[in-house]
N, C-alpha and C. Protein backbone atom coordinates (compact mmCIF):
# COMPACT_ATOMS: atom_id res chain seq x y z
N UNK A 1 5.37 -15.66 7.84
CA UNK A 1 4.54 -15.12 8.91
C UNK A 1 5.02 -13.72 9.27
N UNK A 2 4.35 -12.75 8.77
CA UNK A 2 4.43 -11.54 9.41
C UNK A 2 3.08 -10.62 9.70
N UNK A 3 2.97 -9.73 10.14
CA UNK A 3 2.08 -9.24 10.95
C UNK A 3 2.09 -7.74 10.50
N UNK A 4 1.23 -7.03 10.12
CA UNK A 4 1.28 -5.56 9.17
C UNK A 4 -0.03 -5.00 10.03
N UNK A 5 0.80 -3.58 10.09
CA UNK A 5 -0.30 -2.27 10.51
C UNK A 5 -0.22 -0.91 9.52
N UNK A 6 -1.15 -0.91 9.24
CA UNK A 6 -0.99 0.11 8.08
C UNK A 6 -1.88 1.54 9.12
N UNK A 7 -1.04 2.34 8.65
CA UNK A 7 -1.21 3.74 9.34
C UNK A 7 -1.53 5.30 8.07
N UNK A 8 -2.05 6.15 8.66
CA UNK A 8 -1.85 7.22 7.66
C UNK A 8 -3.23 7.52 6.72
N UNK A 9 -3.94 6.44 7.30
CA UNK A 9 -5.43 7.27 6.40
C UNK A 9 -6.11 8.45 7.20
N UNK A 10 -6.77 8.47 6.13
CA UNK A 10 -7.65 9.82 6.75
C UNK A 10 -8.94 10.52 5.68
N UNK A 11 -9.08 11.89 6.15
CA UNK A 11 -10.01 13.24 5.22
C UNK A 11 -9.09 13.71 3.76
N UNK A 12 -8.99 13.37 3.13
CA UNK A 12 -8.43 14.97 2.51
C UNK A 12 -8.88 15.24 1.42
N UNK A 13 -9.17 16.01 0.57
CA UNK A 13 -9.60 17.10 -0.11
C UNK A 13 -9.03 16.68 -1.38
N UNK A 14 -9.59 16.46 -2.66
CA UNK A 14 -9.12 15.81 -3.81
C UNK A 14 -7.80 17.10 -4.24
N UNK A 15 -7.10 16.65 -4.69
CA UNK A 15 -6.14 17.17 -4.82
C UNK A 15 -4.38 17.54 -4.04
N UNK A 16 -4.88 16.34 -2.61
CA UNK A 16 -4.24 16.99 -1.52
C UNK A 16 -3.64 15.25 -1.75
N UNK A 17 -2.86 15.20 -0.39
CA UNK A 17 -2.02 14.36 -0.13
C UNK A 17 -1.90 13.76 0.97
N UNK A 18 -1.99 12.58 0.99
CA UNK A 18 -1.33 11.55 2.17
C UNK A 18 -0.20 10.43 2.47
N UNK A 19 0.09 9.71 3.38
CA UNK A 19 1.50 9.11 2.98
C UNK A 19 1.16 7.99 4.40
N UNK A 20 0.93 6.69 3.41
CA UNK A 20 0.46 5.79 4.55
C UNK A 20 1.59 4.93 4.66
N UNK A 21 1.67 4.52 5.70
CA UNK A 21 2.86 3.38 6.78
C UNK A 21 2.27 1.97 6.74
N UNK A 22 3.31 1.04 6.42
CA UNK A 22 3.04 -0.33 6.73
C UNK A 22 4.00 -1.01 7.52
N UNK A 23 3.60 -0.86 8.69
CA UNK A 23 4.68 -1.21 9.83
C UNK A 23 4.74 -2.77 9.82
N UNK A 24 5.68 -3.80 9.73
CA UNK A 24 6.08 -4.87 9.96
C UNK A 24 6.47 -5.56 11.52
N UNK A 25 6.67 -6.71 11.59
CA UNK A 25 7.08 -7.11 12.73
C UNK A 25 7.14 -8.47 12.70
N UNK A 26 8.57 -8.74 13.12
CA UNK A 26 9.13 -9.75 12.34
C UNK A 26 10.02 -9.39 11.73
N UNK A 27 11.05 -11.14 11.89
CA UNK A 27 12.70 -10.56 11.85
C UNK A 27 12.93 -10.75 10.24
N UNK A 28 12.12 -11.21 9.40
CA UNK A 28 12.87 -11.31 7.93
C UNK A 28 11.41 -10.40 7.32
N UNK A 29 11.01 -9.21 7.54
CA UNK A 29 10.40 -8.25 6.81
C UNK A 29 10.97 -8.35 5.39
N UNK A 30 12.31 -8.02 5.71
CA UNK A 30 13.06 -7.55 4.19
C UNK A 30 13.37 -8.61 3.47
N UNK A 31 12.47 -9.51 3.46
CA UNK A 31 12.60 -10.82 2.13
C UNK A 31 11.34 -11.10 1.88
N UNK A 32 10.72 -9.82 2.36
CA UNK A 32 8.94 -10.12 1.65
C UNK A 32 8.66 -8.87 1.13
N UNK A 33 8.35 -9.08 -0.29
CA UNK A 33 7.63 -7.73 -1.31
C UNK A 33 6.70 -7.72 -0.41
N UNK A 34 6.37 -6.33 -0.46
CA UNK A 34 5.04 -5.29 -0.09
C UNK A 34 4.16 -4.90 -0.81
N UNK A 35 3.17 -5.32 -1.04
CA UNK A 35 1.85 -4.57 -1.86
C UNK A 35 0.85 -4.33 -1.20
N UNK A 36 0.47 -2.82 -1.78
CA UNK A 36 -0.95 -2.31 -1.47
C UNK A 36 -1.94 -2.39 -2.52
N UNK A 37 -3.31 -2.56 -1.83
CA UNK A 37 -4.18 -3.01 -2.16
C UNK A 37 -5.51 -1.84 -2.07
N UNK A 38 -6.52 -1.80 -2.56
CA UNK A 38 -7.51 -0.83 -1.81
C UNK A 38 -8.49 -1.43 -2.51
N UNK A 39 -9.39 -1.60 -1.52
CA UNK A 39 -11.39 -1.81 -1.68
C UNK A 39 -12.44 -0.64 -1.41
N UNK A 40 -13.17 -0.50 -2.30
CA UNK A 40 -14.25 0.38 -2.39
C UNK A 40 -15.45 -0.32 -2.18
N UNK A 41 -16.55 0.31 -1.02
CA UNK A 41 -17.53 -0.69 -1.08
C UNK A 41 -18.30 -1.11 -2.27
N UNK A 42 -18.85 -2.70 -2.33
CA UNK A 42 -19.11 -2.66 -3.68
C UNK A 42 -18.56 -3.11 -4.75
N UNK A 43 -17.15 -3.27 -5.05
CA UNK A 43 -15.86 -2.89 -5.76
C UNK A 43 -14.84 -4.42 -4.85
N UNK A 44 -14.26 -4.77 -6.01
CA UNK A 44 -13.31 -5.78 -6.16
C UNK A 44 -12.29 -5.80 -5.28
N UNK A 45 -11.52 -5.86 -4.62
CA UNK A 45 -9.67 -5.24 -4.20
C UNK A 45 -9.27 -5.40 -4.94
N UNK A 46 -8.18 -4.07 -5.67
CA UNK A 46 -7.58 -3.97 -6.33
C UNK A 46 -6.64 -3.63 -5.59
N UNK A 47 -5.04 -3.92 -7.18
CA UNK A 47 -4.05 -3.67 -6.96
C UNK A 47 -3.58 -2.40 -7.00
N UNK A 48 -2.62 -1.62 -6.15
CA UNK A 48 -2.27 -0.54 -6.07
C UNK A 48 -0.51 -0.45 -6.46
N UNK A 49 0.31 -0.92 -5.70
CA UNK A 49 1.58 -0.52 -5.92
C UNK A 49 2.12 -2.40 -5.09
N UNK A 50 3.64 -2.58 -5.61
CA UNK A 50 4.27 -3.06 -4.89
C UNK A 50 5.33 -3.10 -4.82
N UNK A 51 6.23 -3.47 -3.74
CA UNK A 51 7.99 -3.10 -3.75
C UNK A 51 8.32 -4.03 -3.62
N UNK A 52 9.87 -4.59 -4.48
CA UNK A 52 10.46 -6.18 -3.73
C UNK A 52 11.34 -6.46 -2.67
N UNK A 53 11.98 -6.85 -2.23
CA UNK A 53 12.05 -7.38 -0.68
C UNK A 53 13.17 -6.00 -0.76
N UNK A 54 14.22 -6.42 -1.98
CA UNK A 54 15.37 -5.57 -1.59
C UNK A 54 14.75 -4.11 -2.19
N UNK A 55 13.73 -3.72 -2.22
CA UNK A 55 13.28 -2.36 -2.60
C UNK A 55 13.58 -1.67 -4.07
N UNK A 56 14.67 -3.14 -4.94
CA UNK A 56 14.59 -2.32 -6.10
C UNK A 56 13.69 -2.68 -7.67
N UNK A 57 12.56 -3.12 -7.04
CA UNK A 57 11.58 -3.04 -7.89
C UNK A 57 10.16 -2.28 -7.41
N UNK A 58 10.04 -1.76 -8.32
CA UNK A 58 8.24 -1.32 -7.99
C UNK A 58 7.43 -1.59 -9.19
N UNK A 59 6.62 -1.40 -8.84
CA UNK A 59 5.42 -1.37 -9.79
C UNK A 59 3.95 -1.05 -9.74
N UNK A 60 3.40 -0.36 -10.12
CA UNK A 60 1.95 0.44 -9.66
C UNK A 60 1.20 0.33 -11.28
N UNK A 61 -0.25 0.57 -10.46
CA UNK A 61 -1.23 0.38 -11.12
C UNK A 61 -1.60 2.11 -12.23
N UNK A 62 -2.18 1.49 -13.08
CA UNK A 62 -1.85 2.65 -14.21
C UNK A 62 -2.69 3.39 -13.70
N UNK A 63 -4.00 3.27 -12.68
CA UNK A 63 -4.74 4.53 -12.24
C UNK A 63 -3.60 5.32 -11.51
N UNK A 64 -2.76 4.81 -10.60
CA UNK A 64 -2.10 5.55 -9.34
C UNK A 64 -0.46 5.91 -9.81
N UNK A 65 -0.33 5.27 -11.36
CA UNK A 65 1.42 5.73 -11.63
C UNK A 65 1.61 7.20 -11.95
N UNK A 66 2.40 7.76 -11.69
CA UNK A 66 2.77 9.61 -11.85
C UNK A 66 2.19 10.12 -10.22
N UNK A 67 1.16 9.41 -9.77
CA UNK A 67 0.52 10.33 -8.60
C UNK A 67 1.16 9.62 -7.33
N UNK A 68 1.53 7.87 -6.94
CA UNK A 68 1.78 7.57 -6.01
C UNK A 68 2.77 6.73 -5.59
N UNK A 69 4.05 6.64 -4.79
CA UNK A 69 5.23 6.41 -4.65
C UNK A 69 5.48 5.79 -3.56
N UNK A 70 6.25 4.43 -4.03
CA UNK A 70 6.52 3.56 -2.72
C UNK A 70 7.85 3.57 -2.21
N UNK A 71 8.07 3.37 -1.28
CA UNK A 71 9.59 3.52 -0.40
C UNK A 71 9.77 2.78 0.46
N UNK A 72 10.90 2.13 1.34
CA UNK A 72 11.08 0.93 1.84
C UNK A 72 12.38 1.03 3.05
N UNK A 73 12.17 1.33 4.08
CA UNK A 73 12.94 1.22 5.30
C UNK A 73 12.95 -0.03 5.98
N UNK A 74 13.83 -0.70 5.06
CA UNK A 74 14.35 -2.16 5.87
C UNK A 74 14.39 -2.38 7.07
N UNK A 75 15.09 -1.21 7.27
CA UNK A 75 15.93 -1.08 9.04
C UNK A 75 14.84 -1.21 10.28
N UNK A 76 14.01 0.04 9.50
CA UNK A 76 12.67 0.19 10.22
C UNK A 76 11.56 -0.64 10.31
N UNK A 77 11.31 -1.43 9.16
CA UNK A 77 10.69 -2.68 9.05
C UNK A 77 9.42 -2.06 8.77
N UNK A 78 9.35 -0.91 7.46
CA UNK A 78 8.33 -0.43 7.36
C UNK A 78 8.53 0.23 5.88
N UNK A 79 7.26 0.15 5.20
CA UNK A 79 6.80 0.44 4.03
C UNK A 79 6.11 1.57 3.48
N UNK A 80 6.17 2.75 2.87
CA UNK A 80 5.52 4.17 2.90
C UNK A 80 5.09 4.15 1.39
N UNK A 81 3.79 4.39 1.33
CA UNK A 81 3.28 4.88 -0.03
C UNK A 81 2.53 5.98 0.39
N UNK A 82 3.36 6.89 -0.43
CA UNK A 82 3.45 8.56 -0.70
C UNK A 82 2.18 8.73 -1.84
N UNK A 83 0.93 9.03 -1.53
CA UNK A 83 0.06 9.59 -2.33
C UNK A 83 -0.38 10.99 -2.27
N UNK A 84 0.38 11.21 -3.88
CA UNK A 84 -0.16 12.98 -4.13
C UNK A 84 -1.51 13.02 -5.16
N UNK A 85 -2.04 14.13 -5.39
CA UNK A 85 -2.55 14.30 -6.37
C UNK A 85 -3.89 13.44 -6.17
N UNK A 86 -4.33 13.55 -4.95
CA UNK A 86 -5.76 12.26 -4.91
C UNK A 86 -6.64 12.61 -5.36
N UNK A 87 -7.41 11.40 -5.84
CA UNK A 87 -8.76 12.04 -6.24
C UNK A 87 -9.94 11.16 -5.61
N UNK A 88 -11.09 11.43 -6.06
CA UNK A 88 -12.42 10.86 -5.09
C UNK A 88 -12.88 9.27 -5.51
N UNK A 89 -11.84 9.15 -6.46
CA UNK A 89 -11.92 7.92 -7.24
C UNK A 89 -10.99 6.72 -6.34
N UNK A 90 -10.11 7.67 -5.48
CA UNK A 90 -8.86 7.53 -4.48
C UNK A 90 -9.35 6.23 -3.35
N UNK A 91 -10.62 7.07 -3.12
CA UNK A 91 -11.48 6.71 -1.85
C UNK A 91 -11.80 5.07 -1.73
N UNK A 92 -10.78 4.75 -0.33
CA UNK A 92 -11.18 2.92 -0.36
C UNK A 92 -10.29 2.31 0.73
N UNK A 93 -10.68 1.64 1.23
CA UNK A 93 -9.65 0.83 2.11
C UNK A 93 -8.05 0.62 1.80
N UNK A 94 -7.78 1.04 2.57
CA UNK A 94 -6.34 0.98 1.83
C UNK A 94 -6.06 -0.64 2.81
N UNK A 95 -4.83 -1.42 2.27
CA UNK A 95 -4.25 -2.33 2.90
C UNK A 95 -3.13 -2.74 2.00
N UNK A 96 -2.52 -3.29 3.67
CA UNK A 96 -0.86 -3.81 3.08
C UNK A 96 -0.64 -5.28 3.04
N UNK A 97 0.13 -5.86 2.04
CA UNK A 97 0.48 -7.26 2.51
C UNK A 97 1.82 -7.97 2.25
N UNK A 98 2.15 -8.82 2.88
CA UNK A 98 3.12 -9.22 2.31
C UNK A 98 2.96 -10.52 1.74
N UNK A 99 4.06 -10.73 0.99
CA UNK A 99 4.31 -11.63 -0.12
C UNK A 99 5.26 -12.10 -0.11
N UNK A 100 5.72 -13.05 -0.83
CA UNK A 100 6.77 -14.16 -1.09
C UNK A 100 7.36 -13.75 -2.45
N UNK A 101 6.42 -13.24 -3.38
CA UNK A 101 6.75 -12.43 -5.02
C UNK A 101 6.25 -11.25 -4.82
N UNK A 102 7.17 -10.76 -5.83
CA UNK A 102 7.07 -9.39 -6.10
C UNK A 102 5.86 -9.62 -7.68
N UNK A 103 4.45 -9.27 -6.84
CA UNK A 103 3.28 -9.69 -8.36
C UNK A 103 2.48 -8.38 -7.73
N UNK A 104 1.52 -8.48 -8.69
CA UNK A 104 0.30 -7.49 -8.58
C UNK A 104 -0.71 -8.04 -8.17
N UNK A 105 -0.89 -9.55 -8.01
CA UNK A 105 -1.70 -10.76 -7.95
C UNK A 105 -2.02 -10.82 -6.46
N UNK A 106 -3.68 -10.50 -6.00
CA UNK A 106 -3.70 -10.52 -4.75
C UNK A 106 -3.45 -11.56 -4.23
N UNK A 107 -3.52 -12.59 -4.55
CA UNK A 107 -4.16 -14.28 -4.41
C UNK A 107 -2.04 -14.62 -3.78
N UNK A 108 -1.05 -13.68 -4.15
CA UNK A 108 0.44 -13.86 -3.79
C UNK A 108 0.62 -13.78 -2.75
N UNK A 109 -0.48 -12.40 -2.05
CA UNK A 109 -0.08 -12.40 -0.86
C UNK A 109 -0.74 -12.97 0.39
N UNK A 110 -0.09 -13.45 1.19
CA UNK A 110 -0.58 -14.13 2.76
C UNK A 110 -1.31 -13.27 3.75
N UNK A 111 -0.53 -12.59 3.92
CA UNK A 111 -0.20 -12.10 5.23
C UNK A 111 -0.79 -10.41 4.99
N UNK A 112 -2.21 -10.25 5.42
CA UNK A 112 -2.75 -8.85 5.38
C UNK A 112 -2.58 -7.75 6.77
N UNK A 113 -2.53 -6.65 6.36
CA UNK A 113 -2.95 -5.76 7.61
C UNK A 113 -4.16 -5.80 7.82
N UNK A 114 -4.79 -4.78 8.52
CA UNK A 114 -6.17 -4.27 9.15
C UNK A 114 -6.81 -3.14 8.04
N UNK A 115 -5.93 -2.31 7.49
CA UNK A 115 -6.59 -1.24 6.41
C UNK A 115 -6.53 -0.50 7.48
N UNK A 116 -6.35 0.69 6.53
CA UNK A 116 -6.84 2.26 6.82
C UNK A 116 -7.81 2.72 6.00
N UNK A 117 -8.55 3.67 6.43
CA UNK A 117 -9.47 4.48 5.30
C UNK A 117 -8.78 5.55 4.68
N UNK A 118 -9.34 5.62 3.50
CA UNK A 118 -8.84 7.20 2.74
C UNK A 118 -10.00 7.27 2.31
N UNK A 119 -10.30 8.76 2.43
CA UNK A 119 -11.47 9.18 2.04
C UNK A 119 -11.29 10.50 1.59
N UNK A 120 -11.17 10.49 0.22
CA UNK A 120 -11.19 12.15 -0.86
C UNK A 120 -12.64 12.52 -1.71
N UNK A 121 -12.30 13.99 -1.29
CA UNK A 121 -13.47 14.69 -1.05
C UNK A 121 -13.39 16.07 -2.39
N UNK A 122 -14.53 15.76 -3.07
CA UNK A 122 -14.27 17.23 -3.95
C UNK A 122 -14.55 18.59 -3.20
């Protein structure tokens, strides 16, 4: 049981950059992998990136590997994926979740945020 707010969407301009937050709450954050997810209307949820509890695994989806980077403040009880290089293809609900495994498999994780929007623009 944990509880996720994902922060950090927004406008930006294909080529530009954003860096969204997945704030936790709850005392064992750091024994649940983190994965992001994003939906396009229309469009499936897909997998984006995920980190494992102790932060030393990742793994991202071959659209978003070279362009987007996950990071992991235990302390803080919060999750940052660093996206550079966006493109309009970018554009979709972003959301966080946690998990019990470190998978790419939405169906792993429980426990969703609310989403943010990203919306890239040529």
């Amino acid at each position: 049981q944990v509880q996720l707010v994902e922060s950090g969407g927004g406008l930006v301009q294909a080529g530009g950059s954003l860096r969204l937050s997945c704030a936790a709450s709850g005392r064992t954050f750091s024994s649940y992998a983190i994965g992001w997810f994003r939906q396009a209307p229309g469009k499936e949820r897909e997998f984006v990136a995920v980190i494992s509890w102790g932060g030393g695994l990742t793994y991202y989806a071959d659209s978003v590997k070279g362009r987007f980077t996950l990071s992991r403040d235990n302390a803080g009880n919060t999750v940052y994926l660093q996206m550079n290089s966006l493109k309009p293809e970018d554009t979709a609900v972003y959301y966080c979740a946690a998990g019990r495994r470190t998978t790419m498999a939405l169906s792993d994780f429980a426990s969703w945020g609310q989403g943010t929007q990203v919306t890239v623009s040529s």
